[in-house]
C-alpha atoms as a PDB file:
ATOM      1  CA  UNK A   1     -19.467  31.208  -0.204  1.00  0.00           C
ATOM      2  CA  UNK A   2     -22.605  30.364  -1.971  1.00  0.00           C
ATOM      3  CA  UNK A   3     -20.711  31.965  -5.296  1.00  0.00           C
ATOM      4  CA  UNK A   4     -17.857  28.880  -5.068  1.00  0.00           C
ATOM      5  CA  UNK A   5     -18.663  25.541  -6.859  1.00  0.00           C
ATOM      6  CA  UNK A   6     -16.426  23.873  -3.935  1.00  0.00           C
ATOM      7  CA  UNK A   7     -17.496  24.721  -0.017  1.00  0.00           C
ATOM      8  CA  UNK A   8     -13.496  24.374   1.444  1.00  0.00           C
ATOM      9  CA  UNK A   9     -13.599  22.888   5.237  1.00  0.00           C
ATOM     10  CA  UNK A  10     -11.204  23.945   7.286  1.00  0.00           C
ATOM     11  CA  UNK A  11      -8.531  21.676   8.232  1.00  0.00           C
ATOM     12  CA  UNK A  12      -9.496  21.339  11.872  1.00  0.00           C
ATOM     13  CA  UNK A  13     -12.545  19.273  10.670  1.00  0.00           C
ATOM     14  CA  UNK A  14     -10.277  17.391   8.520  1.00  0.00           C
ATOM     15  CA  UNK A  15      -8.832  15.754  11.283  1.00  0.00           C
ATOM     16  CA  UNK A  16     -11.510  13.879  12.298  1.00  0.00           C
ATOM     17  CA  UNK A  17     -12.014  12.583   8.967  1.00  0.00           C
ATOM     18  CA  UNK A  18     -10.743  10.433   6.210  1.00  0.00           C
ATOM     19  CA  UNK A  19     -10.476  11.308   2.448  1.00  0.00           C
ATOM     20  CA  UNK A  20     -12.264   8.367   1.858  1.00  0.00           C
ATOM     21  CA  UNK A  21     -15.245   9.285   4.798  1.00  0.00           C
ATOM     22  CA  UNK A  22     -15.547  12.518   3.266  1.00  0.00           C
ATOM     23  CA  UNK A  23     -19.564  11.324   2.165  1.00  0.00           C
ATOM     24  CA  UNK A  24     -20.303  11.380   5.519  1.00  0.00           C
ATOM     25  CA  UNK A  25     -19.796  14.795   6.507  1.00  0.00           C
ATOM     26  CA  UNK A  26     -21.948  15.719   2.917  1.00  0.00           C
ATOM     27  CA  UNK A  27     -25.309  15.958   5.142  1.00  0.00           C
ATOM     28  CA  UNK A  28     -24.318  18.496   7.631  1.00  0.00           C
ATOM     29  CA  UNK A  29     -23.344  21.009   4.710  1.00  0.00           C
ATOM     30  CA  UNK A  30     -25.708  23.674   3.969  1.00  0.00           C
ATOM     31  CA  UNK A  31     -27.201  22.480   0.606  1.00  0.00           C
ATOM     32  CA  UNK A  32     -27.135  24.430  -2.161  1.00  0.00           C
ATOM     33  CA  UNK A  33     -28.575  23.256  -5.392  1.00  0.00           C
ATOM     34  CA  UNK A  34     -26.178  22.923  -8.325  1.00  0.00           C
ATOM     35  CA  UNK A  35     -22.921  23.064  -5.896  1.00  0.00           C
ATOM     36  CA  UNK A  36     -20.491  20.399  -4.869  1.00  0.00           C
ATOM     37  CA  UNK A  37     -18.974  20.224  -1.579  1.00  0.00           C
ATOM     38  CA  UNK A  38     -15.847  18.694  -1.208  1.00  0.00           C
ATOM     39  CA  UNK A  39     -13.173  18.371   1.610  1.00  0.00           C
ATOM     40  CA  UNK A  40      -9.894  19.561   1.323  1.00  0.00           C
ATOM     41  CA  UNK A  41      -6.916  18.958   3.541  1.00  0.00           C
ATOM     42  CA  UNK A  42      -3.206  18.257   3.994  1.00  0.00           C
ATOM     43  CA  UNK A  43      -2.680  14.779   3.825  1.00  0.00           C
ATOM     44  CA  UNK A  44       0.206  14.781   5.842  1.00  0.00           C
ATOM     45  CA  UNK A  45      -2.387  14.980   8.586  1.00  0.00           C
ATOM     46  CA  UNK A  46      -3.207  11.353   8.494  1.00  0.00           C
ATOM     47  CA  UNK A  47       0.348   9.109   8.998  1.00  0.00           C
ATOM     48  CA  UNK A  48       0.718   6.036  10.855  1.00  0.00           C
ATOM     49  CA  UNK A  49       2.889   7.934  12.533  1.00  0.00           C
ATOM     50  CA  UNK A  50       0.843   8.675  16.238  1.00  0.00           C
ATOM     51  CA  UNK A  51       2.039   8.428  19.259  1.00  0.00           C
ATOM     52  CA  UNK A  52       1.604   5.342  21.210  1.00  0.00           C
ATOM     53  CA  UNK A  53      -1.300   4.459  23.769  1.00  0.00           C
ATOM     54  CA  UNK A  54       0.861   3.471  26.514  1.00  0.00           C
ATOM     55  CA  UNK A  55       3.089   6.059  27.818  1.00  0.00           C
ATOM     56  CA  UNK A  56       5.520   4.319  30.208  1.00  0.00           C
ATOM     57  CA  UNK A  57       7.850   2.404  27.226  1.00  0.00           C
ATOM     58  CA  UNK A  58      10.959   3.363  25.923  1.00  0.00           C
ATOM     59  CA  UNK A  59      12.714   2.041  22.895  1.00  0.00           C
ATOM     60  CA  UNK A  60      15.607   0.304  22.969  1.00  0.00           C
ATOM     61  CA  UNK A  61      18.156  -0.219  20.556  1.00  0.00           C
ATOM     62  CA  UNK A  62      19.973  -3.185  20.173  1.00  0.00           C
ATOM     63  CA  UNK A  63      23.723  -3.745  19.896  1.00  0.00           C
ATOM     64  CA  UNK A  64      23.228  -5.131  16.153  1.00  0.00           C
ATOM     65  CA  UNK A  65      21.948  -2.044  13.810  1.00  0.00           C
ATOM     66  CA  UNK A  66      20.156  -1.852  10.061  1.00  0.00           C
ATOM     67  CA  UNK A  67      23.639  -0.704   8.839  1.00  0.00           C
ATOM     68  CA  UNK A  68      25.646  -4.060   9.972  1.00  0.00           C
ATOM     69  CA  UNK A  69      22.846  -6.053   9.035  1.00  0.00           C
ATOM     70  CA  UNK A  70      22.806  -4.943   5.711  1.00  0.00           C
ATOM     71  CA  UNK A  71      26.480  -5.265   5.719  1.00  0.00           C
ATOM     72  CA  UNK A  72      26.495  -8.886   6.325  1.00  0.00           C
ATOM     73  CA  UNK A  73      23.733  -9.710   3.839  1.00  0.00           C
ATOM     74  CA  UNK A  74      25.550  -8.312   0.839  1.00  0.00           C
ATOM     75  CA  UNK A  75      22.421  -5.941  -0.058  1.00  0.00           C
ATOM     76  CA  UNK A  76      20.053  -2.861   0.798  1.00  0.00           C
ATOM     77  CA  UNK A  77      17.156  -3.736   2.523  1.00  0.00           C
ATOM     78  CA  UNK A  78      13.887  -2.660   0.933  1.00  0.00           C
ATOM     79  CA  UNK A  79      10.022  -2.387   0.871  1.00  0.00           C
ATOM     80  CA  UNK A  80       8.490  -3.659  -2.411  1.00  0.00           C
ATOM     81  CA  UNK A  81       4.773  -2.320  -2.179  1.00  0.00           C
ATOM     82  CA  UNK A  82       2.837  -3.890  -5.120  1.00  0.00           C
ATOM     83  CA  UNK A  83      -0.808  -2.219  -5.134  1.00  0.00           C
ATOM     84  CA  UNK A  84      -3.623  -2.749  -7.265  1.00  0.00           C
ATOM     85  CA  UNK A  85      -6.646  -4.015  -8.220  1.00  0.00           C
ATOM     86  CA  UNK A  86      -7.809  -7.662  -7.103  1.00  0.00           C
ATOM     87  CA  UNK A  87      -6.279 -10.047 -10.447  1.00  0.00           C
ATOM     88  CA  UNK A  88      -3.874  -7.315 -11.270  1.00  0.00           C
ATOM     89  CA  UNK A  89      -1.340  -9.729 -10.584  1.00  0.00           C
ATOM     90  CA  UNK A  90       0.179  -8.258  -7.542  1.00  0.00           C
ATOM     91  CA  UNK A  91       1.105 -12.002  -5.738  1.00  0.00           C
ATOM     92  CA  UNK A  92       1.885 -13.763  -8.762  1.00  0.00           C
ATOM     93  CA  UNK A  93       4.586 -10.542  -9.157  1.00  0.00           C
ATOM     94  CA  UNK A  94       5.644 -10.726  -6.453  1.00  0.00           C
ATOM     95  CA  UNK A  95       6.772 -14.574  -6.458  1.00  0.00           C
ATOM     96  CA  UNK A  96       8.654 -13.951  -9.045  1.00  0.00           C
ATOM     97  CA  UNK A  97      10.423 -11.082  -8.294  1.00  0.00           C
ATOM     98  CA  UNK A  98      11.478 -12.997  -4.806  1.00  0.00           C
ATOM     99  CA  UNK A  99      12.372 -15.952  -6.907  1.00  0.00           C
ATOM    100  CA  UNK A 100      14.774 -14.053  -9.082  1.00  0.00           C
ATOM    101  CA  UNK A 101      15.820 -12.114  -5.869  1.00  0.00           C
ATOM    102  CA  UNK A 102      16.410 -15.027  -4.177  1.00  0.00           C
ATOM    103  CA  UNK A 103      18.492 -16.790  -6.795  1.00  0.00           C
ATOM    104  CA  UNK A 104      20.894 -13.888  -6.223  1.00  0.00           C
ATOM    105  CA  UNK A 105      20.793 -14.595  -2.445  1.00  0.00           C
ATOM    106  CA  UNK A 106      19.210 -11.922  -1.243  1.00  0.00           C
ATOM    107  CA  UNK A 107      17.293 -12.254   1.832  1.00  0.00           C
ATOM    108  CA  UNK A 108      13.268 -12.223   1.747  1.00  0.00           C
ATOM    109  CA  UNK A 109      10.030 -12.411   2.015  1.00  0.00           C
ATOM    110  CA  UNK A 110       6.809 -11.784   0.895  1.00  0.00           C
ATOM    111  CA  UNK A 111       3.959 -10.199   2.744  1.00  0.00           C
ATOM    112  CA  UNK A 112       0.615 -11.556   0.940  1.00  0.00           C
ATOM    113  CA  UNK A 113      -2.954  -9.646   1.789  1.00  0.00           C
ATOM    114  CA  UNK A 114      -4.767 -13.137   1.932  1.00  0.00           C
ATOM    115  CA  UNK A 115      -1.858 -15.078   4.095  1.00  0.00           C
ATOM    116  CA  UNK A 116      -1.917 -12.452   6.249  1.00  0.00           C
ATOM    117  CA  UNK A 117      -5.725 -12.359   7.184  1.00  0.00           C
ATOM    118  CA  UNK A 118      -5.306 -16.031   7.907  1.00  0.00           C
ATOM    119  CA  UNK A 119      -3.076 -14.736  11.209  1.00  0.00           C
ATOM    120  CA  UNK A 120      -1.822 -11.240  12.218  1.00  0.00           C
ATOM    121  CA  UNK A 121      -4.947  -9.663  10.458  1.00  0.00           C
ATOM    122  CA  UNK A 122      -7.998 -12.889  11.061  1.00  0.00           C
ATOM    123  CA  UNK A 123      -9.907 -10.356  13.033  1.00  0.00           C
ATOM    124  CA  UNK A 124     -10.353  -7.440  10.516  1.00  0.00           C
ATOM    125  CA  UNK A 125     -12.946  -7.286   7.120  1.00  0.00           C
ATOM    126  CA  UNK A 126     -13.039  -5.206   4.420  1.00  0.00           C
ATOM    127  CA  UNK A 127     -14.636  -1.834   5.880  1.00  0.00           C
ATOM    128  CA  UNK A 128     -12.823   1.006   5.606  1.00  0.00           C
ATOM    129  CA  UNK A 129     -11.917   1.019   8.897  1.00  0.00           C
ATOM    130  CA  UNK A 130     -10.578  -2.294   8.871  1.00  0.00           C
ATOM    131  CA  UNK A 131      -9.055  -1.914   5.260  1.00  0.00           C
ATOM    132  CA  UNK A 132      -6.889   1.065   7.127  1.00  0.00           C
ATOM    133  CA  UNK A 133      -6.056  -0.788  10.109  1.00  0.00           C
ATOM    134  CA  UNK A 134      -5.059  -3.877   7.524  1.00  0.00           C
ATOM    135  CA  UNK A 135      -2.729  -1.701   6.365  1.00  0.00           C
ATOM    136  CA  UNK A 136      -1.264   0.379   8.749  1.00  0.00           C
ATOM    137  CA  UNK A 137      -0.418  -3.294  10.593  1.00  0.00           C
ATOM    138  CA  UNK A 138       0.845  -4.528   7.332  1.00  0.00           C
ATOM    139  CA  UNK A 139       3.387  -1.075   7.239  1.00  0.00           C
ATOM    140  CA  UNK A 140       4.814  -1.690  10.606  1.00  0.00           C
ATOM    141  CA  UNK A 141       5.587  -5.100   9.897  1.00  0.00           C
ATOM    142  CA  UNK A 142       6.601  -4.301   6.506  1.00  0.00           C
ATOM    143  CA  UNK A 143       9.089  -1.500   8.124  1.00  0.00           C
ATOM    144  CA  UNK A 144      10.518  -3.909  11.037  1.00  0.00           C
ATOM    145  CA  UNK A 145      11.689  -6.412   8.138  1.00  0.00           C
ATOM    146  CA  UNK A 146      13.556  -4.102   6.101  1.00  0.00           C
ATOM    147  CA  UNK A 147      14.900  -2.905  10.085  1.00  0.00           C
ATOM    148  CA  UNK A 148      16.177  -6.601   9.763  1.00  0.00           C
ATOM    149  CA  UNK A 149      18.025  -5.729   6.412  1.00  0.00           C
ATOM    150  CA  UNK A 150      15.365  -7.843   4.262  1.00  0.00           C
ATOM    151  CA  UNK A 151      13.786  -7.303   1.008  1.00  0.00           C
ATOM    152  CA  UNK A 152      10.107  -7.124   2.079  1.00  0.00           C
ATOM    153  CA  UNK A 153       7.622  -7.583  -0.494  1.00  0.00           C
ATOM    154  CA  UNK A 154       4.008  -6.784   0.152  1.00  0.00           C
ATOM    155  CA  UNK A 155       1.137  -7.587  -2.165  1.00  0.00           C
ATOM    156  CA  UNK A 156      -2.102  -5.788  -0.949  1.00  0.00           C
ATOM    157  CA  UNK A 157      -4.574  -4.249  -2.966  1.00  0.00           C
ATOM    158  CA  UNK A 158      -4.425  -1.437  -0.464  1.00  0.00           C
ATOM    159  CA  UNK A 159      -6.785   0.795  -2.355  1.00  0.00           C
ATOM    160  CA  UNK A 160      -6.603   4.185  -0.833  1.00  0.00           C
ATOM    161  CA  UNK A 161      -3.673   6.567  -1.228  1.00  0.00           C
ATOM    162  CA  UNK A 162      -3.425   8.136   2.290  1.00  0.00           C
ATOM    163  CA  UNK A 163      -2.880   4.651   3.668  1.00  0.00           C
ATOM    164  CA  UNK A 164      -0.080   3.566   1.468  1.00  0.00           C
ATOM    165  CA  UNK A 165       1.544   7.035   2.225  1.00  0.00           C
ATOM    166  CA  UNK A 166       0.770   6.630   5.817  1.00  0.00           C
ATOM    167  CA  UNK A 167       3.403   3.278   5.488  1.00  0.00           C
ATOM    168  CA  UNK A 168       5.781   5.235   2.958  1.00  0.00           C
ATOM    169  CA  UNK A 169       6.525   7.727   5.862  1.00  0.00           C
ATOM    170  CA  UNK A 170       7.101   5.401   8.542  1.00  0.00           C
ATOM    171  CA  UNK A 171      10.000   3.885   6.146  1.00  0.00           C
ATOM    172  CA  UNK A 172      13.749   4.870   5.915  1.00  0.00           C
ATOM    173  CA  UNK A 173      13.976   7.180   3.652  1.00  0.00           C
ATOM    174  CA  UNK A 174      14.016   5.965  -0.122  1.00  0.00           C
ATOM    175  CA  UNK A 175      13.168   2.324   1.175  1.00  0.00           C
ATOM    176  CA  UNK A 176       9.313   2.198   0.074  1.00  0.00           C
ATOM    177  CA  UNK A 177       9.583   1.349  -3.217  1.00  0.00           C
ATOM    178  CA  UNK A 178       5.398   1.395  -4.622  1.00  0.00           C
ATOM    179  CA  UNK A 179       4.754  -1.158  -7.474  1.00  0.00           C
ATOM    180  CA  UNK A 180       1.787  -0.562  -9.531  1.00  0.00           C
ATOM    181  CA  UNK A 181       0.644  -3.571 -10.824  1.00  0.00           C
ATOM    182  CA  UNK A 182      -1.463  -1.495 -13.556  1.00  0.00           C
ATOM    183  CA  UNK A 183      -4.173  -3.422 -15.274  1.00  0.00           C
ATOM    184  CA  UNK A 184      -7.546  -2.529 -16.666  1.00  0.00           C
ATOM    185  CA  UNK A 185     -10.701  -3.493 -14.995  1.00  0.00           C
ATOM    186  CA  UNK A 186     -12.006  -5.239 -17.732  1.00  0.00           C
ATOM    187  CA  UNK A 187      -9.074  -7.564 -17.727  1.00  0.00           C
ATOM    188  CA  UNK A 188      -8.775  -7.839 -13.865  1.00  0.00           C
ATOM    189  CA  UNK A 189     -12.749  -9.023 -14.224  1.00  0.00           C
ATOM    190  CA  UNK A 190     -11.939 -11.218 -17.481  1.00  0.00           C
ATOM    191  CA  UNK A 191      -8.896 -13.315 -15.175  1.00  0.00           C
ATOM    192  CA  UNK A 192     -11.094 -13.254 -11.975  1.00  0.00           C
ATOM    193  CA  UNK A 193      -8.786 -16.057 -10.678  1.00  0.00           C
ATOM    194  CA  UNK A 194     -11.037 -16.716  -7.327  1.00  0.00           C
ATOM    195  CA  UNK A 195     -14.107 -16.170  -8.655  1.00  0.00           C
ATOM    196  CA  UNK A 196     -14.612 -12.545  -6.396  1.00  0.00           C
ATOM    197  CA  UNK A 197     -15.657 -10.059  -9.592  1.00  0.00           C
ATOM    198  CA  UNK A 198     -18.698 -12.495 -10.495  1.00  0.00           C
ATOM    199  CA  UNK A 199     -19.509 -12.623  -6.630  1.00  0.00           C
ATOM    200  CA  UNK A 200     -19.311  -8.973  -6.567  1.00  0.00           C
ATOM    201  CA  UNK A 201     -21.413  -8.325  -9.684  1.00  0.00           C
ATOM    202  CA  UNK A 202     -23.697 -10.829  -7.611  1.00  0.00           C
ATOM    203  CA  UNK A 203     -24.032  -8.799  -4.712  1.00  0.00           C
ATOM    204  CA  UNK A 204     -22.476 -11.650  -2.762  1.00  0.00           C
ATOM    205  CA  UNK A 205     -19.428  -9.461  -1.822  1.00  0.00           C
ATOM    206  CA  UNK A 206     -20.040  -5.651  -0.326  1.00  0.00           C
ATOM    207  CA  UNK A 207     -17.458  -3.149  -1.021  1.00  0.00           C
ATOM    208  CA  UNK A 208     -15.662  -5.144  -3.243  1.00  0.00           C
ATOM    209  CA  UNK A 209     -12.698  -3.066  -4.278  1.00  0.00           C
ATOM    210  CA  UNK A 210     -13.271  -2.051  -8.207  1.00  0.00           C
ATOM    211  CA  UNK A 211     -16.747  -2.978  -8.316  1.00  0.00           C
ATOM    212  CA  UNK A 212     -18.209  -1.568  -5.032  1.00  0.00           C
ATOM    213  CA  UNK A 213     -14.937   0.605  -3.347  1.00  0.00           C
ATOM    214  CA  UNK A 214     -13.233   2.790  -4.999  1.00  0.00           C
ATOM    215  CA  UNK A 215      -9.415   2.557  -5.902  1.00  0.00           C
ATOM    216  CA  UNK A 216      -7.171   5.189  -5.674  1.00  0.00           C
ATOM    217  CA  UNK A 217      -4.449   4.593  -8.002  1.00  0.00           C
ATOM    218  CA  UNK A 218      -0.702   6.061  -7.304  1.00  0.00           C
ATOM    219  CA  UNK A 219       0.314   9.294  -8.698  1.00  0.00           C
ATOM    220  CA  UNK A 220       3.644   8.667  -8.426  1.00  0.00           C
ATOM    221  CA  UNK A 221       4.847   5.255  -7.963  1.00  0.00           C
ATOM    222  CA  UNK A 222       8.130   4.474  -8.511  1.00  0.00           C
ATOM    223  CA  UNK A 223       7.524   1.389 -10.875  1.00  0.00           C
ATOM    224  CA  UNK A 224       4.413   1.520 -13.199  1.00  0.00           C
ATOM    225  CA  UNK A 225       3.884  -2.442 -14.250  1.00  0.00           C
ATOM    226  CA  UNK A 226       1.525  -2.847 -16.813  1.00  0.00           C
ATOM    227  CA  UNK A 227       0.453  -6.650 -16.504  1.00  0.00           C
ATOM    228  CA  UNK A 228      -2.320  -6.619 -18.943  1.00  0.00           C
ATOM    229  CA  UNK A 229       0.265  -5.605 -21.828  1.00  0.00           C
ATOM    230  CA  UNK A 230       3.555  -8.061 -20.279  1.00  0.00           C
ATOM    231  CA  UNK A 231       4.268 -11.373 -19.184  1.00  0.00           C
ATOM    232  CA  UNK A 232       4.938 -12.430 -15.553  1.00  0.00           C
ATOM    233  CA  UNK A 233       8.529 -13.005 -16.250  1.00  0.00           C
ATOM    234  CA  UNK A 234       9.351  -9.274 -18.322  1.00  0.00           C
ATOM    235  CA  UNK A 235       7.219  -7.622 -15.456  1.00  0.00           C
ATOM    236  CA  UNK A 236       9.945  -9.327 -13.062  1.00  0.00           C
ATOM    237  CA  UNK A 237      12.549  -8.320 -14.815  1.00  0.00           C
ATOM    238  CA  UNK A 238      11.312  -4.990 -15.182  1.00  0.00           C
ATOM    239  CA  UNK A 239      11.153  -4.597 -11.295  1.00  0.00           C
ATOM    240  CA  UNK A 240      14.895  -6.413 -10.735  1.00  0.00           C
ATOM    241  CA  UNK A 241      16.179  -3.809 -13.310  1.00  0.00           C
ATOM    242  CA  UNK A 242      14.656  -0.670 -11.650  1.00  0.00           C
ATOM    243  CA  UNK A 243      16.404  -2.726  -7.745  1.00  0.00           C
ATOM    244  CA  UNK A 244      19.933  -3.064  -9.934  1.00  0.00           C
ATOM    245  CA  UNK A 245      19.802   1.009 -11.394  1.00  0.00           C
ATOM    246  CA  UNK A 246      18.964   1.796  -7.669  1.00  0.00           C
ATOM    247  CA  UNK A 247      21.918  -0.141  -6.178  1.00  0.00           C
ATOM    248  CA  UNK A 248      19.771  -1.952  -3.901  1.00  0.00           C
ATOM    249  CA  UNK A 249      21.079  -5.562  -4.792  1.00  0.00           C
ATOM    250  CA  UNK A 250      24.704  -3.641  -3.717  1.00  0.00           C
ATOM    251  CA  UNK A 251      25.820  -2.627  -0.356  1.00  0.00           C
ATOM    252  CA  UNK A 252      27.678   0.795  -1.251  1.00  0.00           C
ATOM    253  CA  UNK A 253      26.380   3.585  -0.324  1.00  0.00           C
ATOM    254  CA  UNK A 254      24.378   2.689   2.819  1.00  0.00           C
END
């Protein structure tokens, strides 16, 4: 074992942690100078999808289902994840995109990470707990909507991959739709549209996402944006075109 430049743990002890917590369990490894430990698991382990605390519910289905909803609103319904770094440009996408959306009269609505802490999420922060329960809230609201046969649009920085998966799974299948909003650093810093990068490079904001907290960008998003190279309107356009190939804006073939 000593021989391997990466010490394996099994997946049992994966279970109790997070990719992201994976620092943590460093300590307890037997050092070995010159080696790196690292943690590997199946990241289907970690979903959002757990069972339930209470045990004496049932669901119940309703009389109206996502199929006639749809029906009735002339469209597919949809998640429209946009992820990436703070100033990336994820709400200022997704206002357009709804806009144009909406001008064909679809039904929406956009889920924004700041709106959203002013209510349903006031009591979390920005650890990585919270940043995970942020999320996983944000998924199964997210989910519900399209239930309701809307075009939900989220913009969250949601930095960590195994989160943003964890919502992906919970959706009908080919529903999540993940938006990169792809932008450099350097550019995301230059726009700094609420003043948070200087405050970071301050010290005046801890685990500041890009600066202090790492971002896990997607491997394989289904729409690659790159707002640091387009205008707002052609990276709108870009995301109606990829809805219109997919036949979302169309009710056949729900």
């Amino acid at each position: 074992m000593h021989d391997n430049k990466r010490i394996p743990i099994v997946q049992s002890l994966a279970s109790v942690c997070k990719e992201r917590f994976c620092t943590l369990i460093f300590p307890l490894l037997e050092p070995i100078p010159g080696h790196t430990a690292s943690l590997v698991f199946d990241r289907k382990v970690f979903t959002m999808a757990q069972d339930p605390k209470s045990k004496n519910i049932t669901w119940s289905d309703g009389d109206v289902n996502h199929a006639a909803r749809v029906q009735r609103n002339g469209h597919k319904a949809a998640i429209l994840w946009f992820t990436g770094l703070s100033g990336s440009g994820k709400s200022t996408l997704a206002m357009a995109v709804e806009r144009e959306l909406f001008l064909r009269r679809c039904h929406t609505y956009i889920l924004d990470g700041d709106n959203v802490r002013f209510g349903l999420n006031r009591d979390l922060g920005f650890s990585p707990d919270d940043r995970t329960e942020n999320i996983r809230r944000i998924g199964e609201v997210a989910n519900l909507m399209m239930d309701s046969g809307t075009i939900c649009l989220t913009a969250f920085i949601s930095p960590y991959r195994v989160d943003r998966q964890g919502s992906r799974e919970i959706a009908k299948e080919g529903a999540f739709i993940e938006v990169f909003t792809k932008c450099s650093l350097d550019e995301c810093e230059r726009r700094d549209p609420k003043g948070l990068y200087k405050k970071a490079r301050a010290g005046e904001i801890p685990q500041f996402t890009g600066i202090s907290a790492p971002y896990e960008e997607p491997e394989n998003a289904e729409i690659v944006v790159e707002t640091d190279k387009f205008n707002v309107e052609e990276c709108a356009q870009q995301v109606v075109d990829y809805l219109i190939d997919q036949k979302i804006l169309e009710v056949n073939g729900v």
